[in-house]
Protein backbone atom coordinates (compact mmCIF):
# COMPACT_ATOMS: atom_id res chain seq x y z
CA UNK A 1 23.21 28.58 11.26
CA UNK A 2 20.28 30.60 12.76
CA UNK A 3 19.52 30.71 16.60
CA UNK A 4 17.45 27.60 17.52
CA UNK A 5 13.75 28.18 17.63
CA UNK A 6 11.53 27.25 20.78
CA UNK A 7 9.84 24.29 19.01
CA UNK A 8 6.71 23.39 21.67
CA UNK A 9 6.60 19.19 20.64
CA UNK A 10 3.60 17.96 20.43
CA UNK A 11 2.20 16.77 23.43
CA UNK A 12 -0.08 14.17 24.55
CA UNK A 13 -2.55 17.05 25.69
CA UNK A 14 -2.52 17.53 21.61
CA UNK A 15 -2.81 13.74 21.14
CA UNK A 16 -5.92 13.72 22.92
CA UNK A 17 -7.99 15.83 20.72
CA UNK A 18 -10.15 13.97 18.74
CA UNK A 19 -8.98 15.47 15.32
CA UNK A 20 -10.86 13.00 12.38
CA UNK A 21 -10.24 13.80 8.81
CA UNK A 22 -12.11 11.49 6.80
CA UNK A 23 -13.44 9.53 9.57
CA UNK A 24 -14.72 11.84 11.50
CA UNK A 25 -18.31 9.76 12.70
CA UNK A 26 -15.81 8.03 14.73
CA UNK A 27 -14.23 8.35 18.09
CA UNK A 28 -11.79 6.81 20.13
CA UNK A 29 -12.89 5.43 23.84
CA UNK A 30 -10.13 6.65 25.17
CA UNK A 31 -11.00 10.15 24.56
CA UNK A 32 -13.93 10.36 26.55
CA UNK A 33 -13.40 10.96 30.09
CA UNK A 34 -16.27 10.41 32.98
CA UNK A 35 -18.39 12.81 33.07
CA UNK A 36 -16.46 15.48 31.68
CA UNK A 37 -17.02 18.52 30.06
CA UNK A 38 -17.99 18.55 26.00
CA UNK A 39 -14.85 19.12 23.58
CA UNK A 40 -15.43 21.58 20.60
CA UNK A 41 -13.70 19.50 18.05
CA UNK A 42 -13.79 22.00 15.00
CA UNK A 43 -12.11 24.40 17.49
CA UNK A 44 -9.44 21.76 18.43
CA UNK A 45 -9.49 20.21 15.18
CA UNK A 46 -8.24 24.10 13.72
CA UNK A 47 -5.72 24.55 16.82
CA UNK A 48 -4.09 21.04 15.96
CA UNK A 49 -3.48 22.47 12.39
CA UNK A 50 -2.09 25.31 13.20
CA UNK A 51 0.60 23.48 15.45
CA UNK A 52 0.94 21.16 12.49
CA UNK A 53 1.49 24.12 9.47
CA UNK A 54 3.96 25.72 12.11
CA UNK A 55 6.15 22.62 12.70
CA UNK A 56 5.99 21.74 8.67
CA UNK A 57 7.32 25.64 8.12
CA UNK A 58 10.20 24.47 11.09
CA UNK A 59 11.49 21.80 9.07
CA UNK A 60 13.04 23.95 6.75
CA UNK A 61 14.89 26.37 9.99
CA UNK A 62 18.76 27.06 9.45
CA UNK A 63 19.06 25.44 13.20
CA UNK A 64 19.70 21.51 12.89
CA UNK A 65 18.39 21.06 16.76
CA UNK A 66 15.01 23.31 15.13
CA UNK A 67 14.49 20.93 12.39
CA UNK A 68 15.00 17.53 14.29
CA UNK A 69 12.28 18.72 17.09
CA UNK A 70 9.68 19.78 14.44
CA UNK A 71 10.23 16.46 12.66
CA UNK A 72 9.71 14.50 16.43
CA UNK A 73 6.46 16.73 16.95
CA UNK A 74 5.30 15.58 13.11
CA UNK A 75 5.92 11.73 13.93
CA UNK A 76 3.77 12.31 17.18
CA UNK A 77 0.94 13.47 15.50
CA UNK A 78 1.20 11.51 12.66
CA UNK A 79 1.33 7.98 15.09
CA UNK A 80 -1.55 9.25 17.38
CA UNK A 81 -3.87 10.49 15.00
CA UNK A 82 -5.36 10.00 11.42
CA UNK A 83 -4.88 13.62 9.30
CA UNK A 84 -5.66 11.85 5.85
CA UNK A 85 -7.08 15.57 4.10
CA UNK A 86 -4.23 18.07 5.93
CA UNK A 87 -1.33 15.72 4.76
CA UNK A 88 -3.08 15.64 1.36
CA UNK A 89 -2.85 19.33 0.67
CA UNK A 90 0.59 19.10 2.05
CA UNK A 91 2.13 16.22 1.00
CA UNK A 92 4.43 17.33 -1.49
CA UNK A 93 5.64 20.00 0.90
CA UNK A 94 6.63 17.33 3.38
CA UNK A 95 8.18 15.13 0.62
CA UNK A 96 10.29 17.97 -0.25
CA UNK A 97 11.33 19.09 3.14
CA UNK A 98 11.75 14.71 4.43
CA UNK A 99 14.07 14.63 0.97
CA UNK A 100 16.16 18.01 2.16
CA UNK A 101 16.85 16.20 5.65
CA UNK A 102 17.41 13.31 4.59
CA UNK A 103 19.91 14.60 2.15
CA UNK A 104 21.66 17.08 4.16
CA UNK A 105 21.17 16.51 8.01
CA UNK A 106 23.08 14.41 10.44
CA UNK A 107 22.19 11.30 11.86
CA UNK A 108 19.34 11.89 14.52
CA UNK A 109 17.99 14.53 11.72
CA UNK A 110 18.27 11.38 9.26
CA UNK A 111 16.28 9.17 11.80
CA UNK A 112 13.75 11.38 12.49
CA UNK A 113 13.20 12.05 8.86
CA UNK A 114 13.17 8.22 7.97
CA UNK A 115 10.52 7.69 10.70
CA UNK A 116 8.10 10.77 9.66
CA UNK A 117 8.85 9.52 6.14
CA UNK A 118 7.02 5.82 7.05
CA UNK A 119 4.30 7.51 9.06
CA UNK A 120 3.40 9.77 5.85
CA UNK A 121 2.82 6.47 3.92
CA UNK A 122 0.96 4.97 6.58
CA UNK A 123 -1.41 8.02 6.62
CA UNK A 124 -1.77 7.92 2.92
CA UNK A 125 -2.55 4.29 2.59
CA UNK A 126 -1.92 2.49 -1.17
CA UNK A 127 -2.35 4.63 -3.85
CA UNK A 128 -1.17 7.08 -6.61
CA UNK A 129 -0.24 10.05 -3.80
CA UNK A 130 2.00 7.07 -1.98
CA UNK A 131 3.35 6.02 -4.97
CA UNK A 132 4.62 9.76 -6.07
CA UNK A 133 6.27 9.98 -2.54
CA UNK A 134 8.28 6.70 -2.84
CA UNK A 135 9.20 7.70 -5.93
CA UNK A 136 10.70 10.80 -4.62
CA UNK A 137 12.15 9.18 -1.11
CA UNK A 138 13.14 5.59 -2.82
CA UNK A 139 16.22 6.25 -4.23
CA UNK A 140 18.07 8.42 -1.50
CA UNK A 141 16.78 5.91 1.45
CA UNK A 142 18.77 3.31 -1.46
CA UNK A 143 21.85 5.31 -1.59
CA UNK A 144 21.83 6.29 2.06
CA UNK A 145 21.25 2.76 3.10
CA UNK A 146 24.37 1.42 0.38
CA UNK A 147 26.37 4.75 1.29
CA UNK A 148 29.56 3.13 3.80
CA UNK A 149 30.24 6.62 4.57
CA UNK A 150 26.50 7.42 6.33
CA UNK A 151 26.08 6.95 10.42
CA UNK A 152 25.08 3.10 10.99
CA UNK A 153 21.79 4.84 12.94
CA UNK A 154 20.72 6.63 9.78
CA UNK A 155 21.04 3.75 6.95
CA UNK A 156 19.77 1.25 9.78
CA UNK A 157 16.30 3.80 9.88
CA UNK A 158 16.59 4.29 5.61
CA UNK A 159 16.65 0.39 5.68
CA UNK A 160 13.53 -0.04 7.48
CA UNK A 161 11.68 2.87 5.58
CA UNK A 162 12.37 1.80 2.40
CA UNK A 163 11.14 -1.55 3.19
CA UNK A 164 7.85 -0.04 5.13
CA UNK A 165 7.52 2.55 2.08
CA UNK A 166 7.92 -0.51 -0.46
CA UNK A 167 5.35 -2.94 0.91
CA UNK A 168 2.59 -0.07 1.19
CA UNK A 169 3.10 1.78 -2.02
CA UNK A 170 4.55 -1.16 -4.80
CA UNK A 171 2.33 -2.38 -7.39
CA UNK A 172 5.35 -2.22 -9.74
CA UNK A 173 7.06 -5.99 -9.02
CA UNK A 174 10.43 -4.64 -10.34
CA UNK A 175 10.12 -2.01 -8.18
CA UNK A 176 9.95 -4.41 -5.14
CA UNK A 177 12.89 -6.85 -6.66
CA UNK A 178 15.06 -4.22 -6.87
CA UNK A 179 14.63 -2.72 -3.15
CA UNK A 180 14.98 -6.27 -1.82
CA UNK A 181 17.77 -6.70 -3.49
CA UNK A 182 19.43 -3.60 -2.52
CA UNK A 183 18.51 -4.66 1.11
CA UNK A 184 19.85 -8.41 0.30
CA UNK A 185 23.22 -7.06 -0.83
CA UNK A 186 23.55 -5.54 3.13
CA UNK A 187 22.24 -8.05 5.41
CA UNK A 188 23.98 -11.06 3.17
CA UNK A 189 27.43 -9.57 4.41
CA UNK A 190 26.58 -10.91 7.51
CA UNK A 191 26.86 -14.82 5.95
CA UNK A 192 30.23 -14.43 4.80
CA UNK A 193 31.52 -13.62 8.40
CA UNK A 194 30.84 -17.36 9.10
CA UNK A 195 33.60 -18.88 6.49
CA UNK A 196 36.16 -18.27 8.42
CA UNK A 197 34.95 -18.68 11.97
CA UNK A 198 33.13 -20.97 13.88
CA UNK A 199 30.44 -18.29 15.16
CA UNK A 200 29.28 -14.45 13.53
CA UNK A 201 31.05 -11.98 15.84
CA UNK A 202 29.20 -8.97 16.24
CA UNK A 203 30.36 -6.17 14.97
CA UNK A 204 29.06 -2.31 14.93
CA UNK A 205 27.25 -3.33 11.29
CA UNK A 206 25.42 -5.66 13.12
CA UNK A 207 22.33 -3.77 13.66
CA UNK A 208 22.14 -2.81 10.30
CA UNK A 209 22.51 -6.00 9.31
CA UNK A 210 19.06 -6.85 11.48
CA UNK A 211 17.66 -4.12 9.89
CA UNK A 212 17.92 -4.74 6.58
CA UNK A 213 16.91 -8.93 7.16
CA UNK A 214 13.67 -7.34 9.14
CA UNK A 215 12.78 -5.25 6.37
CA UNK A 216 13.52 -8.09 3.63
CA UNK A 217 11.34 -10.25 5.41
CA UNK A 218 8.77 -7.95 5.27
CA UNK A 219 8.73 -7.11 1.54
CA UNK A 220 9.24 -11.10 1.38
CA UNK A 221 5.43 -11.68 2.32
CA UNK A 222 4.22 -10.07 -0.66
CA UNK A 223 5.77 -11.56 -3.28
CA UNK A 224 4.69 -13.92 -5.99
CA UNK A 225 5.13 -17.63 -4.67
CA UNK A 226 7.29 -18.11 -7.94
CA UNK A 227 9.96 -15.70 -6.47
CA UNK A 228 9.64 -16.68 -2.69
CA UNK A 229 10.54 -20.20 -3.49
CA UNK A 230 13.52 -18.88 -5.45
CA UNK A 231 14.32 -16.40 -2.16
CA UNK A 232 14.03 -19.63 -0.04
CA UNK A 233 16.40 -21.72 -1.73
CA UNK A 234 18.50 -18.66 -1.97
CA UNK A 235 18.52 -18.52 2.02
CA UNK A 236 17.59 -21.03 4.18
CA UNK A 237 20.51 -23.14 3.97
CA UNK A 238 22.74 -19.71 5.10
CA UNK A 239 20.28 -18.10 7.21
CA UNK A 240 21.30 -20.88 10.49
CA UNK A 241 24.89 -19.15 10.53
CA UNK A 242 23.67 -16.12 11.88
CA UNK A 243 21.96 -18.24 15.22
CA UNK A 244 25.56 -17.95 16.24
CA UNK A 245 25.80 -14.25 16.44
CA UNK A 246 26.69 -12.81 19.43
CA UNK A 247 24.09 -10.15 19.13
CA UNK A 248 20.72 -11.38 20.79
CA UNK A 249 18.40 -9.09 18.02
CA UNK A 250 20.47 -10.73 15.29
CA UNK A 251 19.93 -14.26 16.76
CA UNK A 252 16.13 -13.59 16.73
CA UNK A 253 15.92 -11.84 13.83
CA UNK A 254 17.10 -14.82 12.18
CA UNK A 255 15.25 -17.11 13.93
CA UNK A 256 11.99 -15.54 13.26
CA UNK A 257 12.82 -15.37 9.59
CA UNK A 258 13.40 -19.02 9.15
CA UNK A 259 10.31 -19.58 11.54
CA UNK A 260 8.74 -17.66 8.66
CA UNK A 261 10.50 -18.81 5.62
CA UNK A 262 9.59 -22.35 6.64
CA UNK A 263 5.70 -21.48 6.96
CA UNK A 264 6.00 -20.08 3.62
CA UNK A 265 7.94 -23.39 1.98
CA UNK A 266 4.98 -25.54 3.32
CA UNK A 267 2.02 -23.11 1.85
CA UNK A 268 3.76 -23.25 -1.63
CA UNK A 269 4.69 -27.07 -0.99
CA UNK A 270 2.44 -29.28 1.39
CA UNK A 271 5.77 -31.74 1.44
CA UNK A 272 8.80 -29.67 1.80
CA UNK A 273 11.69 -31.27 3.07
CA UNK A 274 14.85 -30.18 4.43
CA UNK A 275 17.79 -31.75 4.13
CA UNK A 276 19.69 -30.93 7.38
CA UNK A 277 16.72 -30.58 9.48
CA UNK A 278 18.37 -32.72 12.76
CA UNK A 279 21.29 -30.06 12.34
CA UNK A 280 18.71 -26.91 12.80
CA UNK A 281 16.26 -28.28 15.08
CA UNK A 282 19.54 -28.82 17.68
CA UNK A 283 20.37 -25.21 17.46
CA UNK A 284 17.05 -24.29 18.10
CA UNK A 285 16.72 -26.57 20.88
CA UNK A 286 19.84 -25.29 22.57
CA UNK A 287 18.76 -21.44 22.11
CA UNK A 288 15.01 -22.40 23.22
CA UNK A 289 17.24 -23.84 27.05
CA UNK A 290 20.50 -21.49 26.81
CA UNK A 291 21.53 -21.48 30.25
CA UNK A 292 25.10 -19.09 29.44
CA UNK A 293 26.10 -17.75 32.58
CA UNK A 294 27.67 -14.86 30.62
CA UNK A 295 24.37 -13.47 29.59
CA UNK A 296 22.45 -11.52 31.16
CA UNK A 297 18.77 -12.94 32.40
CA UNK A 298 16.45 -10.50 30.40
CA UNK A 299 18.10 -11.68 27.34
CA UNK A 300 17.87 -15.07 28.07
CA UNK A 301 14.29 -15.07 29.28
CA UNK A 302 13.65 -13.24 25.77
CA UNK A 303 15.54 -15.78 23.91
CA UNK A 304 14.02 -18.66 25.06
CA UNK A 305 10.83 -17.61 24.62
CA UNK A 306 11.24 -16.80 21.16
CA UNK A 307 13.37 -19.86 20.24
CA UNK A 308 10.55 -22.14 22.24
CA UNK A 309 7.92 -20.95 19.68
CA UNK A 310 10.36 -20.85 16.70
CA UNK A 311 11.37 -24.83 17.27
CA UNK A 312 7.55 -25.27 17.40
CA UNK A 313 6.84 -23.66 13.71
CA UNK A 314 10.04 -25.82 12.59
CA UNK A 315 9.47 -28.96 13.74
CA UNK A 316 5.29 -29.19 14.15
CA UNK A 317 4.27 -26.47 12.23
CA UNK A 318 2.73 -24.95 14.92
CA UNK A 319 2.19 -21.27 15.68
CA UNK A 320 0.99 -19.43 19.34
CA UNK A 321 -1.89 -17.96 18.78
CA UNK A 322 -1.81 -14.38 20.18
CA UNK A 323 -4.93 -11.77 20.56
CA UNK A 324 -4.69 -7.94 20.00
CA UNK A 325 -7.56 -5.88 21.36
CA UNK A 326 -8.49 -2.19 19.95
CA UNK A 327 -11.15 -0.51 21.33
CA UNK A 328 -14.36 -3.21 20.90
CA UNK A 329 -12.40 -4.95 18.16
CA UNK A 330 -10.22 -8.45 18.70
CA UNK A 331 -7.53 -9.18 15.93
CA UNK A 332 -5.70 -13.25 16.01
CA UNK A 333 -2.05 -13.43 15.42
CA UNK A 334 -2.24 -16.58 14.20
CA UNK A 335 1.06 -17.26 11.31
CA UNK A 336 4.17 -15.82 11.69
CA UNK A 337 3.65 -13.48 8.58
CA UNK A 338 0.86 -11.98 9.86
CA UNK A 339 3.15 -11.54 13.11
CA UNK A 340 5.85 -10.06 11.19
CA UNK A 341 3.80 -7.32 9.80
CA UNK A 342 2.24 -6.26 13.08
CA UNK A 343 5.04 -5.93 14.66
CA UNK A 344 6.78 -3.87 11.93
CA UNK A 345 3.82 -1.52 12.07
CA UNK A 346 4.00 -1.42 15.68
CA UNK A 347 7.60 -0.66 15.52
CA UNK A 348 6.58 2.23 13.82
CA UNK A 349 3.42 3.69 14.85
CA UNK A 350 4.31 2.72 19.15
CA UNK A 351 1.35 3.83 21.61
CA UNK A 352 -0.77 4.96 18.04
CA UNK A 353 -0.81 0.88 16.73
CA UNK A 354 -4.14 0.30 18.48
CA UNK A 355 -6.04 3.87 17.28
CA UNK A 356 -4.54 3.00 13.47
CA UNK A 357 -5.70 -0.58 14.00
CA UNK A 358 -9.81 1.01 14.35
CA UNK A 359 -9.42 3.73 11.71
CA UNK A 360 -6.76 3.31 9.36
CA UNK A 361 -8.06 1.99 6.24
CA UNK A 362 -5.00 0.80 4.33
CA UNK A 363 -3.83 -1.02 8.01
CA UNK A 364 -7.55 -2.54 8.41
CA UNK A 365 -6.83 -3.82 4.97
CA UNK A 366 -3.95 -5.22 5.53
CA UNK A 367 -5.13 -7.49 8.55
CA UNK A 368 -8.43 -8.25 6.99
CA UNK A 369 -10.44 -6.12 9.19
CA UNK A 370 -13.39 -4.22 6.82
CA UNK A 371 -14.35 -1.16 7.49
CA UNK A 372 -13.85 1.14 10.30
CA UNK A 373 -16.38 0.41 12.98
CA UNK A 374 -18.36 3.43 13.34
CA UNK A 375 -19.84 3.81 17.32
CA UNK A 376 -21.73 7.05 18.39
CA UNK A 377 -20.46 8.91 22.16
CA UNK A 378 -23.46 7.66 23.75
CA UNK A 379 -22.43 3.81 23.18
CA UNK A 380 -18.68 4.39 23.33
CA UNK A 381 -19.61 5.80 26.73
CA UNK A 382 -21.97 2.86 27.96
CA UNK A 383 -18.49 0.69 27.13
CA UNK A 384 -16.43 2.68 29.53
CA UNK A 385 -16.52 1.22 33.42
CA UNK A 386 -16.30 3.54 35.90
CA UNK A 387 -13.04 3.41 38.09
CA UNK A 388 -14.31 2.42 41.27
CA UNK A 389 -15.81 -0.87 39.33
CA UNK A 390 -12.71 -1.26 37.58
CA UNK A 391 -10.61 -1.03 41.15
CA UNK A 392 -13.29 -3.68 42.35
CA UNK A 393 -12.54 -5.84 39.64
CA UNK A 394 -8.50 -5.64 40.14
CA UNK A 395 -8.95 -6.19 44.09
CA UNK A 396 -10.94 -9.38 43.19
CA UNK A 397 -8.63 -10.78 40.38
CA UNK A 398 -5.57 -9.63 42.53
CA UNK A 399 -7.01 -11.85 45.45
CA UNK A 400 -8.02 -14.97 43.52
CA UNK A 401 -4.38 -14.74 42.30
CA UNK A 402 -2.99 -14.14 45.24
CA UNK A 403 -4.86 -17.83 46.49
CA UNK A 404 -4.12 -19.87 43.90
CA UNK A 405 -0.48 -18.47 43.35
CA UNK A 406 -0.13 -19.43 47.46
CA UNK A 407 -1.37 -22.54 47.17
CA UNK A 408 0.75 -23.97 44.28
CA UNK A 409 3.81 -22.45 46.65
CA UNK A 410 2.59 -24.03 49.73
CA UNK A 411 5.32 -27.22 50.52
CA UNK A 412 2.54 -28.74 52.31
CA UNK A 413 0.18 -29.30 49.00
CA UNK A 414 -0.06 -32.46 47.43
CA UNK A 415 2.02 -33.85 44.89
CA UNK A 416 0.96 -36.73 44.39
CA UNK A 417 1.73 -40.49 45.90
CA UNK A 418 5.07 -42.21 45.48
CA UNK A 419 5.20 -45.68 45.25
């Protein structure tokens, strides 16, 4: 192999230019500073491209290291900013070169790949340009992801592409059987652990075994109600073995996913009944108040809270309500399939979720959001409070906390009369 280039990543310096393709009467808040000087965006706009064509030409370098860093520097733009038109004239370039890494790399080269691989579909939304790419990436993320001999890091990222890839681009329903089947045929191997034993041990295939459920789960909220009631029948009886895992991502993983697979039972069937309901709510119950002493408190924390909300959807059919701001937007979490996909995405796109949630068009549509909200500088910058009203506005909240938190903690407050 060649000498390794010096790749310059791209930074968050980059990330800040405002760099619009086909929104472009849009900006983000965040990129207007107080009272700072004017940006020349068709100066920036060029400079960003030119970093871009350079990394694209790096992902073909002899040098392995090369490759990988021009790949990291393509997922960081492609998270923080929307390049709809340069990835158009380009695409097929970076289908071919994703392919040859994919292909021929390592593991972290495999990763990285896997990841730039989603974040091209997210750019290009639904639609025939999508659709070409998966069919070029779908089957060697399928025979990396079945391939025993690959790295479990690099068929645990093929796993969750081709499930990302699938749910944006698939109109073709045989298309989408087939890649949740392939990822059934992984995750499934998990079940047959539990014959045997009393409890799943975990094992190295254990994160791919996540994974693979994750990304099943996924592709599971857009199929015909004809084949999720199959897919539930299917599952839901084995899907309470893996609670017993030893591995805290499996346990919610599979929690979540019957959390899920229950709120779809009772949208296709108002009365759905389960026969060893007493049986499931108990496990619940004891991983919503695990008290192990052999694990360690973050986990525990983390696995009560999730269990606490899971029992809920089980047993009352009740779901948290969560709020997402983005910009001047507000977006409800309110059903645990509209939680799974948001936090696939954000899986994905990281720090970018909230700038993709304003201007991405396919990711607006897919959370029911319209259009892109279109605000000029001038209101975007009445918006903005100034820091010393913002560090008067933390002192104050900080204080009233400060009071009330004292007072609950005060042993001298009363509790009440006794009798």
């Amino acid at each position: 192999g060649g000498q390794p280039r010096n790749v310059q990543p791209f930074s968050d310096e980059d990330a800040s230019i405002e760099t619009m393709s086909h929104c472009s009467g849009f900006s983000d808040p965040a990129s207007f500073t107080e009272d700072g000087p004017e940006v020349d965006e068709e100066a920036t706009q060029e400079d960003l491209e030119y970093k871009l064509k350079g990394f694209i030409d790096l992902t073909l370098d002899k040098s392995a290291k090369t490759r990988q860093a021009a790949l990291e520097s393509l997922k960081s733009a492609f998270s923080s900013k929307i390049l709809y038109e340069f990835i158009m004239e380009r695409r097929m370039t970076l289908t071919d070169s994703i392919e040859r890494c994919i292909k021929k790399g390592k593991s972290d080269e495999q990763c990285a790949a896997a990841g730039l691989a989603c974040l091209l579909c997210v750019q290009m939304g639904s639609g025939i340009e999508s659709e070409e790419i998966f069919k070029t990436l779908g089957p060697v993320l399928k025979k990396i992801v079945c391939d025993g001999t690959a790295s479990i890091q690099a068929r645990q990222a093929c796993a969750t592409c081709l499930g990302i890839c699938c749910f944006i681009v698939t109109d073709d329903i045989t298309e989408l059987y087939s890649t949740m089947e392939c990822l059934e045929n992984i995750f499934t191997k998990a079940y047959q652990r539990d014959r045997d034993t009393n409890g799943v041990s975990s094992t190295h295939n254990t994160v791919l075994h996540v994974s693979t459920l994750l990304a099943w789960t996924l592709l599971l909220t857009i199929c015909p109600m004809n084949e999720v009631k199959k897919k539930i029948e299917m599952h839901l009886h084995k899907l309470p073995s893996l609670l017993s895992c030893d591995d805290l991502n499996m346990r919610i993983a599979a929690g979540e996913t019957l959390a899920l697979l229950f709120e779809l039972a009772r949208e296709t069937d108002a009365d759905f009944f389960y026969e060893d309901m007493d049986i499931l709510t108990e496990k619940l119950r004891a991983l919503a108040t695990d008290g192990n002493k052999h694990r360690a408190k973050v986990d525990k924390r983390k696995q009560r809270s999730v269990f606490r909300d899971v029992l809920r959807a089980v047993e009352e059919r009740d779901f948290p309500t969560e709020m997402v701001k983005f910009g001047p937007e507000r977006m409800y979490i309110d059903c645990w399939v509209k939680k799974q996909t948001y936090e696939t995405f954000k899986e994905i796109l990281g720090s970018g979720m909230q700038y993709h949630l304003q201007s991405n068009d396919f990711l607006r549509n897919v959370f029911e959001l319209g259009p892109p909200v279109m605000l000029d500088a001038a209101t975007l910058k009445t918006m903005k409070i100034s820091r010393f009203e913002r560090h008067l506005y933390n002192s104050a909240a900080f204080k009233a906390r400060t009071k009330a938190r004292s007072k609950c903690r005060d042993k001298r407050a009363d509790v009440g009369e006794f009798f």
